[in-house]
N, C-alpha and C. Protein backbone atom coordinates (compact mmCIF):
# COMPACT_ATOMS: atom_id res chain seq x y z
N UNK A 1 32.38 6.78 -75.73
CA UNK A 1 32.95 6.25 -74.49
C UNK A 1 32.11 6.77 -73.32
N UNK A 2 31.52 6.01 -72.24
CA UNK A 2 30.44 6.10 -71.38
C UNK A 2 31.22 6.89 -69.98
N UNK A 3 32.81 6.40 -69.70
CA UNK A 3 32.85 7.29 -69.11
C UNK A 3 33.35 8.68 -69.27
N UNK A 4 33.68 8.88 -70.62
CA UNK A 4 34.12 10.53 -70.68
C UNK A 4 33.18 11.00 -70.52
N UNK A 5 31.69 10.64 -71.69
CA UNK A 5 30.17 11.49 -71.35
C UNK A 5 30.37 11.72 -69.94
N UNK A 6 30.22 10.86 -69.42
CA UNK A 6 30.33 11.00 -68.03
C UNK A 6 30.82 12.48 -66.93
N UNK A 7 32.35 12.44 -67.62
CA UNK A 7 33.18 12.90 -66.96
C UNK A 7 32.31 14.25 -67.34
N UNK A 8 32.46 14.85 -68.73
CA UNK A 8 31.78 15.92 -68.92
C UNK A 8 30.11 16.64 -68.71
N UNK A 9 29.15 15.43 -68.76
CA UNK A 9 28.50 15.61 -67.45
C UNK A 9 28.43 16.13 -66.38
N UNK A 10 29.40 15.41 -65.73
CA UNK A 10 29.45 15.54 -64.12
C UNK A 10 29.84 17.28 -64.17
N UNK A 11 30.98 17.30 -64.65
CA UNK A 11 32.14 18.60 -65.04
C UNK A 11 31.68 19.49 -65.11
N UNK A 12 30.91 19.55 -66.63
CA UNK A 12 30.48 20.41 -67.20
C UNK A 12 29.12 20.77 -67.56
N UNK A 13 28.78 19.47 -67.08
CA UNK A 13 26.67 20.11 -67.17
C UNK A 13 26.48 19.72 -68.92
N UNK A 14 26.94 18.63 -69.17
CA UNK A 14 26.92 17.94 -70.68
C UNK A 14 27.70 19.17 -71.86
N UNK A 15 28.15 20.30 -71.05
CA UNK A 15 28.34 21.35 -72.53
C UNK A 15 29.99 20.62 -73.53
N UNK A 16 29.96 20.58 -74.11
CA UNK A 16 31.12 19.76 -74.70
C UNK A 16 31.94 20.84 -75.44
N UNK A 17 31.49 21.39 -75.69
CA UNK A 17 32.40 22.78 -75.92
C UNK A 17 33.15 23.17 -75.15
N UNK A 18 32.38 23.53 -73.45
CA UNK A 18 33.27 24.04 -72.23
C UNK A 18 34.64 22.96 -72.39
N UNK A 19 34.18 21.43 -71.96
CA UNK A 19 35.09 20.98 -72.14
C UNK A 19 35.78 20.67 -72.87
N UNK A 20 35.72 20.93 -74.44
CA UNK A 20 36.50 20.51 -75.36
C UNK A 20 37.52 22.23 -74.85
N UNK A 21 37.29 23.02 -74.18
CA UNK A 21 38.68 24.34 -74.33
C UNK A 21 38.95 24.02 -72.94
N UNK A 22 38.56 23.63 -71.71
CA UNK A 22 39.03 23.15 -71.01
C UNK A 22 40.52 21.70 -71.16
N UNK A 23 39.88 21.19 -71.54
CA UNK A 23 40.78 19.97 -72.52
C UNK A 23 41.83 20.88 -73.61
N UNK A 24 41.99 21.62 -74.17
CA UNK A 24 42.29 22.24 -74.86
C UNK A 24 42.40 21.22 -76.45
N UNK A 25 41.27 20.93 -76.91
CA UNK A 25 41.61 19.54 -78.11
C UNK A 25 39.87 20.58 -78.80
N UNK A 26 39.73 20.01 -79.77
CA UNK A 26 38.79 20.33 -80.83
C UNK A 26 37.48 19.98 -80.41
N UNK A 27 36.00 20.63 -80.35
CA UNK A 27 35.28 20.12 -80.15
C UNK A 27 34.62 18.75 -81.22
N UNK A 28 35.28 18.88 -82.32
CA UNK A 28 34.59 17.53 -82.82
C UNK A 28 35.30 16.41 -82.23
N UNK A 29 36.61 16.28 -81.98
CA UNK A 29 37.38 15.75 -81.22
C UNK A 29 36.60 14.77 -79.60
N UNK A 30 35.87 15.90 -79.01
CA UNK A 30 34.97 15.54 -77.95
C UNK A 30 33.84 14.77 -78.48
N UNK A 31 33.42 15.01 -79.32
CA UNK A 31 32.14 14.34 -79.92
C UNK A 31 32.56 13.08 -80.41
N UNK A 32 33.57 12.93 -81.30
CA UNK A 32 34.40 11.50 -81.90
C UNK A 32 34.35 10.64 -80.69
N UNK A 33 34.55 10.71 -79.16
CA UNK A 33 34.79 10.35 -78.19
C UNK A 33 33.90 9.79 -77.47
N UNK A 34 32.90 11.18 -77.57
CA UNK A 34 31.60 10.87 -77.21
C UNK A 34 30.81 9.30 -78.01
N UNK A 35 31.22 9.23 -78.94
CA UNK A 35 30.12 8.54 -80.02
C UNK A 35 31.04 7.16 -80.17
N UNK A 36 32.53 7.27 -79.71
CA UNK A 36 32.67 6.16 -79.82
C UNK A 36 33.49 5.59 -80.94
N UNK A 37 33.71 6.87 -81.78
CA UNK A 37 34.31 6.71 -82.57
C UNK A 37 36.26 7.21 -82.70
N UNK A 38 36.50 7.38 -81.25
CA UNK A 38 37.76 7.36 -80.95
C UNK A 38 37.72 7.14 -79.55
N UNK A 39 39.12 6.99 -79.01
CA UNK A 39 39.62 6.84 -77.73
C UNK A 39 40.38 7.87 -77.29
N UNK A 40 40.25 7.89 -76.09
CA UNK A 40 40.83 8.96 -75.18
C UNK A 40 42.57 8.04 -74.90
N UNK A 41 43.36 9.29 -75.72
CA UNK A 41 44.30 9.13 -75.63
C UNK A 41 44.80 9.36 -74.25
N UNK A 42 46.34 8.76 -73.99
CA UNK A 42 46.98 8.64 -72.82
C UNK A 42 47.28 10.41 -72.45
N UNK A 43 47.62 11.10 -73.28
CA UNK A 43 47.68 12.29 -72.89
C UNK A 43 46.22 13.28 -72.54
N UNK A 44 45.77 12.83 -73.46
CA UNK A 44 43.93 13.34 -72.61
C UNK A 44 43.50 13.20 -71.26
N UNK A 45 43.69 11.69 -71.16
CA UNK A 45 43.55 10.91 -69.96
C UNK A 45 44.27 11.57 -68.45
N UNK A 46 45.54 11.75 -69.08
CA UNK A 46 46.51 12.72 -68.21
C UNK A 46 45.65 13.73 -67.75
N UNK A 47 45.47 14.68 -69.21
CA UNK A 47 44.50 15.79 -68.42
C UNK A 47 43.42 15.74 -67.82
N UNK A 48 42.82 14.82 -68.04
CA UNK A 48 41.26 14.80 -67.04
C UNK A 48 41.71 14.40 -65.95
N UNK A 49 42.80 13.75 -66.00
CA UNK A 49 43.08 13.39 -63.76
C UNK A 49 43.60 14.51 -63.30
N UNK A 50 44.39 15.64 -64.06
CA UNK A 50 44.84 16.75 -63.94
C UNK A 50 43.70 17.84 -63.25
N UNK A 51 42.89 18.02 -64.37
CA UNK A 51 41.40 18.98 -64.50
C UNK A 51 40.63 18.19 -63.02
N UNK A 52 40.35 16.94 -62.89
CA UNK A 52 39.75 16.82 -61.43
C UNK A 52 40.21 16.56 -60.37
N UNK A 53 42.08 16.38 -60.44
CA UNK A 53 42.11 16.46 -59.02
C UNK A 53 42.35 14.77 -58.70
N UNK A 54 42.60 14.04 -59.65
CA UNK A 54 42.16 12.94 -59.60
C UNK A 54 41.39 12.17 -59.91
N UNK A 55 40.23 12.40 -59.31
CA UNK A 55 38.20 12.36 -59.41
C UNK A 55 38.50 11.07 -60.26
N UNK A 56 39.07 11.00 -61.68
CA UNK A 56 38.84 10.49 -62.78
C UNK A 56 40.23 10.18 -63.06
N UNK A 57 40.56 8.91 -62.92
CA UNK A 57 41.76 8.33 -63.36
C UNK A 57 42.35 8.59 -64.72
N UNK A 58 43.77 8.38 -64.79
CA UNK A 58 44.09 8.64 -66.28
C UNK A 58 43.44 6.25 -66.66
N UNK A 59 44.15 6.14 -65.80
CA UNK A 59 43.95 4.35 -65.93
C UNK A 59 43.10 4.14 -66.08
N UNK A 60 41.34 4.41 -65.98
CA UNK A 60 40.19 4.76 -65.98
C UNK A 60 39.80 4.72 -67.04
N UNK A 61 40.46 5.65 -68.12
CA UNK A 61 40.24 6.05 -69.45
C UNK A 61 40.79 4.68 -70.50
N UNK A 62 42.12 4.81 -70.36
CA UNK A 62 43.70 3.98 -70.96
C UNK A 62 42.79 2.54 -70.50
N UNK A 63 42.08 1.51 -69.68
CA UNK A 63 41.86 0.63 -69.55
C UNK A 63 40.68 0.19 -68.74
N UNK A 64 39.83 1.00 -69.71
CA UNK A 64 38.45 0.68 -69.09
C UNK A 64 37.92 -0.51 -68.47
N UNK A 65 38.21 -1.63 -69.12
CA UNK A 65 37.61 -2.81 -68.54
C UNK A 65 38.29 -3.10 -67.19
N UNK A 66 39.24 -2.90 -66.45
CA UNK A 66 39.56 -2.61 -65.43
C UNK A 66 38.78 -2.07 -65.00
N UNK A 67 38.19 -1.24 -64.94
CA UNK A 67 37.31 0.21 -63.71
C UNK A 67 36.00 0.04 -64.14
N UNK A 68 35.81 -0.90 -62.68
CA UNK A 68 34.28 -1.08 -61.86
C UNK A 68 34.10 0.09 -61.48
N UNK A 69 34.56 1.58 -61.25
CA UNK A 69 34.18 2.13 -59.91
C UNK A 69 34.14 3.77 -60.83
N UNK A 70 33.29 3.57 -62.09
CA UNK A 70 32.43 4.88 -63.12
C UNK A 70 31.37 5.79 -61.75
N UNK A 71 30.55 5.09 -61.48
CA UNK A 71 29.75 5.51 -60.66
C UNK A 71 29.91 6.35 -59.28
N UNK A 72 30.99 5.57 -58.64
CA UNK A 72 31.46 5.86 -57.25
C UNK A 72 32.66 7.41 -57.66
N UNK A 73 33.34 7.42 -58.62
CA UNK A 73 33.95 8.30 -59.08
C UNK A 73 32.93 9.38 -59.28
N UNK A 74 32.26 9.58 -60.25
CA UNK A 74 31.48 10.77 -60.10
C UNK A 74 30.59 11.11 -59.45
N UNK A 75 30.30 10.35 -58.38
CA UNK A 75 29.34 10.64 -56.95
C UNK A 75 30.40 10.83 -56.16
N UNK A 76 31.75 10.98 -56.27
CA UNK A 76 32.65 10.98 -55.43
C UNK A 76 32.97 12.76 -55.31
N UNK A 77 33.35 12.60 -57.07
CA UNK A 77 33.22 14.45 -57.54
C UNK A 77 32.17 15.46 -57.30
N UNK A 78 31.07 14.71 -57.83
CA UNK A 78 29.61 16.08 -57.33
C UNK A 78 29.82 16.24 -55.68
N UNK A 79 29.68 15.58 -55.07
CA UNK A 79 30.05 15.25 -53.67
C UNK A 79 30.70 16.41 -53.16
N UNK A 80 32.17 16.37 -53.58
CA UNK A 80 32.80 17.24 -53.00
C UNK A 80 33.24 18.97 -54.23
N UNK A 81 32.78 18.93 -55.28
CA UNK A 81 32.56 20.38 -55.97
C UNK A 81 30.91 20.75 -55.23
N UNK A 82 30.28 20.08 -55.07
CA UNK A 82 28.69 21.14 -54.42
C UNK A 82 29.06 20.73 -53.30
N UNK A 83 30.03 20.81 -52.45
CA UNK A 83 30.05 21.29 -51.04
C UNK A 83 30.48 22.50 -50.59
């Protein structure tokens, strides 16, 4: 899924570990996600709008094809964490 990489990217500087104990879920768990080979459940989703504050919708996750706005979200986040 293009925008969790994303999210953990932005987050975490690609470490998927940090965020798999941040998330508190399994790091293969993060990787399944990563690759596409699962979905970010509604309660995950929860936590990443939790963990940024918003930054990153739970709706974002739950209904991707809805959300044009991957890009503007995490230029939204670096933005305001390196200020």
């Amino acid at each position: 899924m293009e925008l969790f990489s994303q999210f953990i990217d932005t987050c975490y500087g690609g470490n998927r570990s940090a965020a798999a104990a941040a998330l508190d879920i399994d790091p293969s768990m993060v990787s399944r996600i990563c690759s596409g080979k699962r979905k970010v459940s509604p309660a995950l989703a929860e936590r990443i709008e939790q963990i940024t504050s918003g930054r990153y919708t739970k709706e974002a996750f739950i209904w991707p094809e809805n959300n044009n706005s991957d890009d503007a979200q995490s230029a939204a986040f670096v933005a305001e964490n390196n200020s």
